[in-house]
Protein backbone atom coordinates (compact mmCIF):
# COMPACT_ATOMS: atom_id res chain seq x y z
CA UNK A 1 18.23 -4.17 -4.93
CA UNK A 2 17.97 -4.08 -1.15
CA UNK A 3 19.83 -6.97 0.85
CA UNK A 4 18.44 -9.15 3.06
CA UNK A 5 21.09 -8.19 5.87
CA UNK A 6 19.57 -4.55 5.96
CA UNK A 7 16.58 -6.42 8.12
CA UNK A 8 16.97 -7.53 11.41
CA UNK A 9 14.74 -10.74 11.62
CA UNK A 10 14.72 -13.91 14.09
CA UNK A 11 12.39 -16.25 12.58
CA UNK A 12 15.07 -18.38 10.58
CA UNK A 13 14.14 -22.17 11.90
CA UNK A 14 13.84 -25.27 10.78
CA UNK A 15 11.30 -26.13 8.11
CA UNK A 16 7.68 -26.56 8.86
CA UNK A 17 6.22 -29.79 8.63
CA UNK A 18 2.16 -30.43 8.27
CA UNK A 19 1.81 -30.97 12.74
CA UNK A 20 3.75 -27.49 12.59
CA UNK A 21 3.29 -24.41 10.12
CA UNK A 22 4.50 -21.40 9.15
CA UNK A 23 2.29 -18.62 9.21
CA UNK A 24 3.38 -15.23 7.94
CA UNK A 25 1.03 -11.93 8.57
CA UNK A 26 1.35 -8.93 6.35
CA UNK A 27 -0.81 -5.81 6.53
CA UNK A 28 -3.87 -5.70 8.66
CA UNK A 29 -6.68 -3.72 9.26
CA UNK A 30 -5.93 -1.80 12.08
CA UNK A 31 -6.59 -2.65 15.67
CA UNK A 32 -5.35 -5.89 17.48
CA UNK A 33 -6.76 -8.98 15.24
CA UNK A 34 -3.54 -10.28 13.91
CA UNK A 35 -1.64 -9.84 16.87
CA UNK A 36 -4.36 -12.22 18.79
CA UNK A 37 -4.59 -14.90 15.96
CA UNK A 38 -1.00 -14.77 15.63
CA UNK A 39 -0.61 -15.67 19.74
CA UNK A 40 -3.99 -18.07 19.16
CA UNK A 41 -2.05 -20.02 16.41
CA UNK A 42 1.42 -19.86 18.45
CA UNK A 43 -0.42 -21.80 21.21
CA UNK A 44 -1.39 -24.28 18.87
CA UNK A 45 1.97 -24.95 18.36
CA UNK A 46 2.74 -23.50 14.92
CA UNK A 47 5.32 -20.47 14.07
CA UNK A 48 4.29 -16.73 13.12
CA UNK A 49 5.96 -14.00 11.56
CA UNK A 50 4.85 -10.87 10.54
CA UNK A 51 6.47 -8.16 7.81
CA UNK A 52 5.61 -4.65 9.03
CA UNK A 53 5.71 -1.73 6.73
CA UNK A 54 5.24 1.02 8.62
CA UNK A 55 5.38 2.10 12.39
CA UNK A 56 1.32 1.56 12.40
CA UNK A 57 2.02 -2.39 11.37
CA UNK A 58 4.83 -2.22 14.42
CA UNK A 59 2.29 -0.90 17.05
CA UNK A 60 -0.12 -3.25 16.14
CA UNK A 61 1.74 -6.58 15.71
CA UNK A 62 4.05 -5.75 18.95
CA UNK A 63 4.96 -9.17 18.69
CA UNK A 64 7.80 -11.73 18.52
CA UNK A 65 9.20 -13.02 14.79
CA UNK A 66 8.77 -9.15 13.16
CA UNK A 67 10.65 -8.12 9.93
CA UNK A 68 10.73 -4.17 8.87
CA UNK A 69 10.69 -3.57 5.20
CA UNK A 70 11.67 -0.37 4.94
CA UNK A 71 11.93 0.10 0.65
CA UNK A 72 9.31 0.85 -1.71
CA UNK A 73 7.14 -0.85 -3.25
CA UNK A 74 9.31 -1.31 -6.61
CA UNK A 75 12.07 -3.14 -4.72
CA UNK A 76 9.23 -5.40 -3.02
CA UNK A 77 8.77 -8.02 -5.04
CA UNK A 78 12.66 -8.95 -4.72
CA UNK A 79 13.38 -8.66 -1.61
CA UNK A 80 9.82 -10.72 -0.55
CA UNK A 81 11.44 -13.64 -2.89
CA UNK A 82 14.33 -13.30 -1.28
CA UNK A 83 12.80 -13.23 1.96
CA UNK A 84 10.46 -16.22 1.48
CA UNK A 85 13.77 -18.46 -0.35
CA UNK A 86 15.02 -18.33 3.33
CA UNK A 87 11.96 -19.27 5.29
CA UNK A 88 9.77 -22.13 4.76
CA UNK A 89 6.49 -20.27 5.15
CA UNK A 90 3.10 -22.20 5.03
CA UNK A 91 0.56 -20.10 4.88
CA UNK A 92 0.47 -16.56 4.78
CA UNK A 93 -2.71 -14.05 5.80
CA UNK A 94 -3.15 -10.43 4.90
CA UNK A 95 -6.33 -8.02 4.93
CA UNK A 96 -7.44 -7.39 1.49
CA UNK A 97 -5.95 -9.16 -2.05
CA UNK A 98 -6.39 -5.30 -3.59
CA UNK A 99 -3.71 -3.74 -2.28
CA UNK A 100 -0.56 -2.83 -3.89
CA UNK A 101 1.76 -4.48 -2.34
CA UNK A 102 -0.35 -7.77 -1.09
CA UNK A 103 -1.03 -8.01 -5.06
CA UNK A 104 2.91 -9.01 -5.98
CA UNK A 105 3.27 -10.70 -2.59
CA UNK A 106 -0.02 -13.24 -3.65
CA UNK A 107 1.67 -13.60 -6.70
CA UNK A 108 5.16 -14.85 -5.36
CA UNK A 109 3.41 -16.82 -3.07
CA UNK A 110 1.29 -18.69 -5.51
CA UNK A 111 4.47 -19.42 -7.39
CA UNK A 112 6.12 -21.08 -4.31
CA UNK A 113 2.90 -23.33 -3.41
CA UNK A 114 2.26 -20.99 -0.34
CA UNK A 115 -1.67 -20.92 0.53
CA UNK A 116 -2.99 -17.45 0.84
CA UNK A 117 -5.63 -16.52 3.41
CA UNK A 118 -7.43 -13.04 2.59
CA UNK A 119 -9.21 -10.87 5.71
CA UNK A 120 -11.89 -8.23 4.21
CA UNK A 121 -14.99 -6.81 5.75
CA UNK A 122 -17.40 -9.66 5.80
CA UNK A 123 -19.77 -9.22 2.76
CA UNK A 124 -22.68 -10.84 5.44
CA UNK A 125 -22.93 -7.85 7.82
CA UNK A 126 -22.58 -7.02 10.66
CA UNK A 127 -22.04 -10.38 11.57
CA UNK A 128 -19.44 -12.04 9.90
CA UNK A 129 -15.86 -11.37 8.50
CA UNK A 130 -15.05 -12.67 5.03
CA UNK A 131 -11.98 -15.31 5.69
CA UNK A 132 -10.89 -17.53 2.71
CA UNK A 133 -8.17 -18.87 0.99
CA UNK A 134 -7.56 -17.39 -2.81
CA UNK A 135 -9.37 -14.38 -2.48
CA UNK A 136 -12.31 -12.41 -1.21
CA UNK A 137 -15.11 -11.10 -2.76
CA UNK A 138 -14.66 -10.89 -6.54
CA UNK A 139 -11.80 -13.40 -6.21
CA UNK A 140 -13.79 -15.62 -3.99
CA UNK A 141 -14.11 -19.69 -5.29
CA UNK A 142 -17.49 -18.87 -4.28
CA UNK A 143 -19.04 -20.60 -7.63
CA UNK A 144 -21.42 -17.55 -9.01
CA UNK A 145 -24.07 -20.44 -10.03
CA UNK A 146 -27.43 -20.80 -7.33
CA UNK A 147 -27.35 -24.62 -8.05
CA UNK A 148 -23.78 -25.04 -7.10
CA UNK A 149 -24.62 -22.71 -4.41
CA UNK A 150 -27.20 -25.27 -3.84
CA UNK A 151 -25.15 -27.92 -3.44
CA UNK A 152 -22.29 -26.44 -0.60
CA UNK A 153 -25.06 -25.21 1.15
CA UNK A 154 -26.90 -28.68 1.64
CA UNK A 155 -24.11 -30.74 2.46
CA UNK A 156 -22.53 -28.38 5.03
CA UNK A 157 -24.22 -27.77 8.60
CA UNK A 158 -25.52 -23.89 8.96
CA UNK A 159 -24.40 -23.21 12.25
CA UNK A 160 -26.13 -20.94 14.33
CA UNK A 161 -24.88 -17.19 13.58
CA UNK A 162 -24.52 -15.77 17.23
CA UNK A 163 -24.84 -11.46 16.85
CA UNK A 164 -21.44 -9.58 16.71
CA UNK A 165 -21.42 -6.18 18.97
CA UNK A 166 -19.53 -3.21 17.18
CA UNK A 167 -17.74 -0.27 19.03
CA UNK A 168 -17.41 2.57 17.00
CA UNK A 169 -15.32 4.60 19.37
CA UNK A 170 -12.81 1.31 19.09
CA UNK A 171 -12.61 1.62 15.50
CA UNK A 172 -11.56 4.62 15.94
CA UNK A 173 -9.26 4.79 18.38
CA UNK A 174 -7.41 2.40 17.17
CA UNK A 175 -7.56 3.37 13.59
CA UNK A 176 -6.15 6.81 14.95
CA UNK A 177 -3.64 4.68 16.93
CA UNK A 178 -2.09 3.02 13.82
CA UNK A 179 -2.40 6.11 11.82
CA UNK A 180 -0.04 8.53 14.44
CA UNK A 181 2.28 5.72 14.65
CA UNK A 182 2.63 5.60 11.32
CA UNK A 183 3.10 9.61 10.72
CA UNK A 184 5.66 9.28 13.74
CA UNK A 185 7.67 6.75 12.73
CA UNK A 186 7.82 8.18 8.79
CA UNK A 187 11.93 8.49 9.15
CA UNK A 188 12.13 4.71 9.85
CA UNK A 189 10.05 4.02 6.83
CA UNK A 190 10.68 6.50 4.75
CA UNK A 191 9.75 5.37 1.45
CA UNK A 192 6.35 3.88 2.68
CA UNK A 193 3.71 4.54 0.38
CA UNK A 194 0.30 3.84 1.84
CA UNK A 195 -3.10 2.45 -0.49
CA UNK A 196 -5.05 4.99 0.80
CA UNK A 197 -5.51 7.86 -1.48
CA UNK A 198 -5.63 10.39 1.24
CA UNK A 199 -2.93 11.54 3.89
CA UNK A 200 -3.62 10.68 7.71
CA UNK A 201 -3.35 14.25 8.41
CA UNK A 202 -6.05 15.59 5.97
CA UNK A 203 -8.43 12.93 6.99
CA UNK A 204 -7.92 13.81 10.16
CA UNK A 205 -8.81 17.24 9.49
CA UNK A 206 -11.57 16.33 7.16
CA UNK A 207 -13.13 14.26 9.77
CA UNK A 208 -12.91 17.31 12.91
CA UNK A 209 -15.07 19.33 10.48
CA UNK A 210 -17.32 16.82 9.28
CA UNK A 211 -17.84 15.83 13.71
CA UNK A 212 -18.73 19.61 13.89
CA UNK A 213 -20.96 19.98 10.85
CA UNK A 214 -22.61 16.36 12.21
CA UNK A 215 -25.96 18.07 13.25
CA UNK A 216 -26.13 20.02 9.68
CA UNK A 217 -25.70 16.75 7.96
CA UNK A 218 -28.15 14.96 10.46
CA UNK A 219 -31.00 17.67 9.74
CA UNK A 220 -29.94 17.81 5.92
CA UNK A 221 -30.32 14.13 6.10
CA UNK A 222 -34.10 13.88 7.45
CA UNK A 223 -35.00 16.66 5.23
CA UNK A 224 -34.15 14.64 1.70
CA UNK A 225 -35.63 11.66 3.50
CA UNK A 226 -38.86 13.38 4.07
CA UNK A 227 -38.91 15.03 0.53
CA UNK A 228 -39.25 11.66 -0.67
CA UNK A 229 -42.23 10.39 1.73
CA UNK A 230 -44.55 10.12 -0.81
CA UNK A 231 -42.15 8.74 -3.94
CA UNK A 232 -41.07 5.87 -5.47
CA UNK A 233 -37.13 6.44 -4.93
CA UNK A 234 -33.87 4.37 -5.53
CA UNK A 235 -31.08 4.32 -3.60
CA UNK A 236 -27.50 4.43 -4.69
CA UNK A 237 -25.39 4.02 -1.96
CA UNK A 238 -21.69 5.74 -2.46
CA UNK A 239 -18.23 3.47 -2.06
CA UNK A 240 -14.60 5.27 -0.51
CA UNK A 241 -13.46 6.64 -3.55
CA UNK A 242 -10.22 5.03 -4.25
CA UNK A 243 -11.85 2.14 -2.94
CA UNK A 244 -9.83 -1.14 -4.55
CA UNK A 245 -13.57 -2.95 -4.98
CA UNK A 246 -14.02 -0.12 -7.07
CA UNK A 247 -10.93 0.15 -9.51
CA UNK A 248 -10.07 -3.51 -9.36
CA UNK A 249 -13.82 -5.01 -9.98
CA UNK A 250 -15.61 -2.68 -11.92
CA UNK A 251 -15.49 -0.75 -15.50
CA UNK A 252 -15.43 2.86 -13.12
CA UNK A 253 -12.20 4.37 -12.38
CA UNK A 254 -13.52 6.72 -9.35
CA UNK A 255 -16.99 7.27 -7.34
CA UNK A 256 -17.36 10.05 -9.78
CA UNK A 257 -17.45 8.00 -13.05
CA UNK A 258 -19.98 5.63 -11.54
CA UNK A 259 -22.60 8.67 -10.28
CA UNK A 260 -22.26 9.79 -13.80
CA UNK A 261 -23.05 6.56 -15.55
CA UNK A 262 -26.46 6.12 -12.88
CA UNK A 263 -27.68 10.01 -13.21
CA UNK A 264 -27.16 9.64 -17.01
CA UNK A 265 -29.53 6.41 -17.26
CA UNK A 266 -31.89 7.38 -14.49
CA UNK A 267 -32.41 10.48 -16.24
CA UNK A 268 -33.09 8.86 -19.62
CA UNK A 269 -35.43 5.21 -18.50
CA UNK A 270 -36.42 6.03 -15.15
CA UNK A 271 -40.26 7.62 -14.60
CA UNK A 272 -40.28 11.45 -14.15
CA UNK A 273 -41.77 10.64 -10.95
CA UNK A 274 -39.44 8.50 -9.53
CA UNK A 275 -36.42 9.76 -7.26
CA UNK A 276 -32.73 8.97 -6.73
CA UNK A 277 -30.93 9.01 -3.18
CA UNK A 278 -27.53 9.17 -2.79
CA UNK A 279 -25.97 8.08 0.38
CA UNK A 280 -22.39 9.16 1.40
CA UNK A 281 -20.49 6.44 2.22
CA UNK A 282 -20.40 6.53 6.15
CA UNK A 283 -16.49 6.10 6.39
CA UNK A 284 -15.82 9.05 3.95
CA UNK A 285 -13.98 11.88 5.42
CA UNK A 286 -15.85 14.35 2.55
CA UNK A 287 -12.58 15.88 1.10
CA UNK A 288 -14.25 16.31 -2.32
CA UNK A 289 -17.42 18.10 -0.34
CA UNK A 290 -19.74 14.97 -2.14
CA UNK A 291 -23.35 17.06 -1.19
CA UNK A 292 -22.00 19.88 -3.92
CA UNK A 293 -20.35 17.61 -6.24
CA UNK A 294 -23.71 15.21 -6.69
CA UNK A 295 -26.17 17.95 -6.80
CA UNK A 296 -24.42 19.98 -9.29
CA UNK A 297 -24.30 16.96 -11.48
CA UNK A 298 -27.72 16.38 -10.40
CA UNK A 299 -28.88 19.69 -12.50
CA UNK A 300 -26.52 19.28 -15.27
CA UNK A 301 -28.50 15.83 -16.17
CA UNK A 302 -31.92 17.51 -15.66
CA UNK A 303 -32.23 15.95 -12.19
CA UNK A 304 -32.81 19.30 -10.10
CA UNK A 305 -35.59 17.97 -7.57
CA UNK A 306 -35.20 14.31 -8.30
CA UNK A 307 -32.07 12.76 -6.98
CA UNK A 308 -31.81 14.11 -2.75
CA UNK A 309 -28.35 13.19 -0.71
CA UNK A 310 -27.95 12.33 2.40
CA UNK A 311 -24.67 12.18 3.97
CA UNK A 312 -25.84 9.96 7.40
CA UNK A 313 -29.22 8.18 7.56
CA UNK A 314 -30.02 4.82 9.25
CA UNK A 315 -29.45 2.20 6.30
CA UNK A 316 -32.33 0.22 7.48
CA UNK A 317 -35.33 2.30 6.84
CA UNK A 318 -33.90 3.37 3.86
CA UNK A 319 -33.97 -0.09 2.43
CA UNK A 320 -37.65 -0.92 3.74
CA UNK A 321 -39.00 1.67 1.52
CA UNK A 322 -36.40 2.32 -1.34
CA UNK A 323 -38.00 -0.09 -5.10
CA UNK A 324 -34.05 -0.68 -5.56
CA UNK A 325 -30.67 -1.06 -4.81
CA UNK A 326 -27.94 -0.10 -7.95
CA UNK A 327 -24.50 -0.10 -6.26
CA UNK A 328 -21.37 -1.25 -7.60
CA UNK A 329 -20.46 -3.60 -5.50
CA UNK A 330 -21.22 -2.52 -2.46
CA UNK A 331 -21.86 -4.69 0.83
CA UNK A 332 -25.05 -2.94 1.07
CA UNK A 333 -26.07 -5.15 -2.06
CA UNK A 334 -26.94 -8.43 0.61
CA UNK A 335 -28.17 -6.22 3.23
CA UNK A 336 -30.98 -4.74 0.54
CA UNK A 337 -31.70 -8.21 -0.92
CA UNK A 338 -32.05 -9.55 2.93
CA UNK A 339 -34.98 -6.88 3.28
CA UNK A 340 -36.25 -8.22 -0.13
CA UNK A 341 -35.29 -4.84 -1.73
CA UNK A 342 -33.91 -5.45 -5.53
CA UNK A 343 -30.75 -4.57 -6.18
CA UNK A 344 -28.52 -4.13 -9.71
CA UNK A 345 -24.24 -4.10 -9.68
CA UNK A 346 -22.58 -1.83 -11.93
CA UNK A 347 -19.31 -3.97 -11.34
CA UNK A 348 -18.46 -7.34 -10.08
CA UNK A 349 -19.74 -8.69 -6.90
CA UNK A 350 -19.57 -11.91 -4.91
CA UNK A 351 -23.20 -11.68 -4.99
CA UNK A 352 -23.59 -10.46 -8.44
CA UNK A 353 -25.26 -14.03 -9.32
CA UNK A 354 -28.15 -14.83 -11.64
CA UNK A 355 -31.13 -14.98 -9.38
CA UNK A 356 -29.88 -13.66 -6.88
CA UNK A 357 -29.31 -9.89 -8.33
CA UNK A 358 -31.13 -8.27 -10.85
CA UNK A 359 -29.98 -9.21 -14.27
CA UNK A 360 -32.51 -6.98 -16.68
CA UNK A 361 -29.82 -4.08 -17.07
CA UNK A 362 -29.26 -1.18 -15.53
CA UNK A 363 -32.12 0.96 -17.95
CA UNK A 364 -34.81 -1.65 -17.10
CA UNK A 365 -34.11 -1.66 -13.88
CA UNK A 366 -35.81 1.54 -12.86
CA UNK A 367 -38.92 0.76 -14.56
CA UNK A 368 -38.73 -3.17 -13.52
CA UNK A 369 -36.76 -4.09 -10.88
CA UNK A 370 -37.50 -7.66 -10.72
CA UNK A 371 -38.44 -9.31 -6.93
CA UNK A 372 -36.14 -10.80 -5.06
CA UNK A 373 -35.93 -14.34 -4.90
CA UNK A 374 -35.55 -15.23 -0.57
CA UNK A 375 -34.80 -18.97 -0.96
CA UNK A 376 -31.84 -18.12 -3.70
CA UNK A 377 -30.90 -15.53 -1.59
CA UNK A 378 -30.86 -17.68 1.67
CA UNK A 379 -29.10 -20.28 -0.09
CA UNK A 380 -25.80 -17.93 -1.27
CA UNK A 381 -25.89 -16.95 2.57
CA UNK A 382 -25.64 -20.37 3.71
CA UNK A 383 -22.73 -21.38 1.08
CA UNK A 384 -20.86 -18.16 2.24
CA UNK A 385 -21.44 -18.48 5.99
CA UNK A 386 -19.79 -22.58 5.51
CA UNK A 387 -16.97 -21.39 3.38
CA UNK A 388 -15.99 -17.98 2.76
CA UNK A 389 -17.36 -16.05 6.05
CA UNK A 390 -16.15 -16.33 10.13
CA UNK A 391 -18.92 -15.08 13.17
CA UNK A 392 -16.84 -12.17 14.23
CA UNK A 393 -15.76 -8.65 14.21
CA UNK A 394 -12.61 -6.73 14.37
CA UNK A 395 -14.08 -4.04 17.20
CA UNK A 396 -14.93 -5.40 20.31
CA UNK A 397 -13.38 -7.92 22.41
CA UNK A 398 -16.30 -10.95 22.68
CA UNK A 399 -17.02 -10.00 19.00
CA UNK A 400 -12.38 -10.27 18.62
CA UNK A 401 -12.35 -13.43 20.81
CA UNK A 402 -15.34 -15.04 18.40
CA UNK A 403 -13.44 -14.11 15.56
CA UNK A 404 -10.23 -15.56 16.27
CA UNK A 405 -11.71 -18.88 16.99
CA UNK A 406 -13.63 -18.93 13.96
CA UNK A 407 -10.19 -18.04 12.12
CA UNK A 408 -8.14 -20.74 13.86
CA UNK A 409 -10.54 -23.22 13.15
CA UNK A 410 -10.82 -22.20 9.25
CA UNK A 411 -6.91 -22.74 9.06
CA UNK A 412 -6.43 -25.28 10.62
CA UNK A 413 -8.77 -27.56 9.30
CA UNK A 414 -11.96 -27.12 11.02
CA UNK A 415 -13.86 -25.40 8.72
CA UNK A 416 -14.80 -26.14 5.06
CA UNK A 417 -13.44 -24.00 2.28
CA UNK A 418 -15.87 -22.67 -1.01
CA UNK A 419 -16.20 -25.60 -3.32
CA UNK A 420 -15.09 -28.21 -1.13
């Protein structure tokens, strides 16, 4: 078992009261969020610490109160017991409850009365960050009934949502930030394993040649657009593979298993005039070369001609047109449903709710897709904007600075959690 002494750490102090808590910060997405809430919450007069597994978690946090676990992820679970025995930690906030090693930390923390906050991608986009204690998306305490939905949303205030700008060169700059400073710092932490499936090195790679191929995909993209002008298409829109929301919250183990399971029913219910489009995920480096992959499986289920791919198309458009959503869980479930486009989850989705989704089955669906109900649909919005979501994003500083505020108010107090 690894000893506590093998960590150099300064945040032993006396124990937190209510006026003054202990927040602890484990993995992040990258870029400078939980370095600025951290400081934010610090100025409110409460404590922070962070545990940093890797030299990308060091660049990031470059803060006071920093531990280094430097084990792997079997010896975890002791040593966090250990650690938390010593500290009296209050609170603790981490970006997504899927990942290996948040999954035993929520656990121990649960055990010791510790709240957990969970950071994801807000489900509400582009707008909004998902923010709640317990759990985010599957694992929300979102209720999955429209008239307890109903309910939170009428006796909590809507605030006005004020637009989030994104920076897409920011996202990636400092993803590649955290990512070299993690490869250059692999002898400090040496038995890091990441959640990723991939190595930083081959997605960097992988993303070089899908930047040079980007007009090929652009002109491949309008091309199965237009092919469909005149049809009555679906669109299935493709999840990372290795994706947690995938493996964790759904019956699929892979993005493969799932395309197989829609070409196999669209082949057998849907009209022989209807079409299928497949969109890439746009975060997907392409390692498995999807364009190939899909249409090949395409033919073998008699689909030559039916089902197009597009590997980067404006969402938007898309949506306006498509007679259907099916996704697994996908955030691009809400955006569909806000353009009154139906949509059907394989898996399980904070939004997967009885009138709100389709419930007729996946082999109606392509012959019926029921219509989308706007006032159930405006009333989950409201319950997750008032208890589950924050006005904010992670890539640009007004959109940072909104966020933060939105986060220090939902901790401490100032903003209403789901059921309450």
């Amino acid at each position: 078992m690894l000893q506590m002494s093998q960590y150099a750490d300064a945040s032993l102090t006396a124990p937190a009261t209510w006026s003054q808590r202990h927040f602890l910060f484990l993995q992040g997405l990258p870029g400078p969020f939980f370095r600025m809430l951290a400081k934010a919450l610090r100025a409110e007069g409460h404590r922070t610490s962070r545990i940093n597994f890797n030299g990308g978690d060091l660049w990031d946090w470059r803060g006071p109160g920093a531990t280094g676990f430097r084990g792997d992820i079997a010896a975890f679970p002791a040593w966090f017991d250990a650690w938390l025995a010593t500290r009296d930690v209050s609170d603790v906030i981490l970006f997504g409850d899927n990942r290996p090693l948040h999954r035993h930390a929520i656990v121990l923390c649960r055990a010791r009365g510790i709240r957990v906050f969970v950071v994801e991608e807000g489900m509400l986009r582009p707008d909004f960050v998902s923010f709640e204690e317990g759990g985010t998306n599957y694992w929300s305490a979102l209720p999955r009934d429209i008239e307890q939905l109903r309910q939170i949303a009428a006796t909590h205030e809507d605030a006005p949502v004020e637009p989030v700008p994104g920076n897409v060169r920011r996202r990636i700059v400092e993803a590649v930030s955290y990512y070299v400073a993690q490869t250059l710092t692999i002898p400090f932490y040496p038995r890091y394993r990441s959640h990723r499936r991939n190595t930083p090195v081959s997605e960097m790679w992988a993303w070089i040649r899908r930047r040079l191929g980007r007009g090929r995909e652009n002109a491949a993209g309008h091309a199965a657009v237009a092919a469909l002008a005149d049809r009555r298409f679906f669109l299935f829109p493709m999840q990372l593979d290795g994706d947690h929301q995938i493996d964790s919250h759904s019956d699929f183990p892979d993005m493969a298993s799932a395309i197989d399971c829609v070409f196999h029913s669209f082949a057998v219910h849907a009209a022989q005039d209807s079409a299928l489009l497949v969109k890439m995920h746009p975060f997907d480096p392409d390692l498995d070369g999807w364009r190939g992959w899909v249409m090949q499986r395409a033919a073998r289920y008699g689909l030559a001609g039916r089902v197009q791919f597009v590997e980067r198309y404006d969402l938007a458009p898309l949506l306006q047109r498509a007679a259907g959503v099916v996704t697994i869980n996908s955030t691009v479930g809400p955006l569909a449903l806000a353009e009154g486009c139906p949509v059907f989850c394989l898996g399980r989705a904070v939004y997967d709710i009885p009138g709100v989704t389709a419930g007729c089955g996946l082999d109606r669906f392509w012959t019926q897709p029921p219509p989308v109900d706007a006032a159930n649909f405006e009333t989950m919005c409201r319950a997750m904007r008032a208890t589950a979501l924050v006005n904010g994003g992670f890539h640009h500083p007004r959109a940072l600075d909104m966020l933060v505020a939105g986060a220090v108010r939902r901790l401490l107090g100032g903003a209403p959690r789901a059921g309450a």
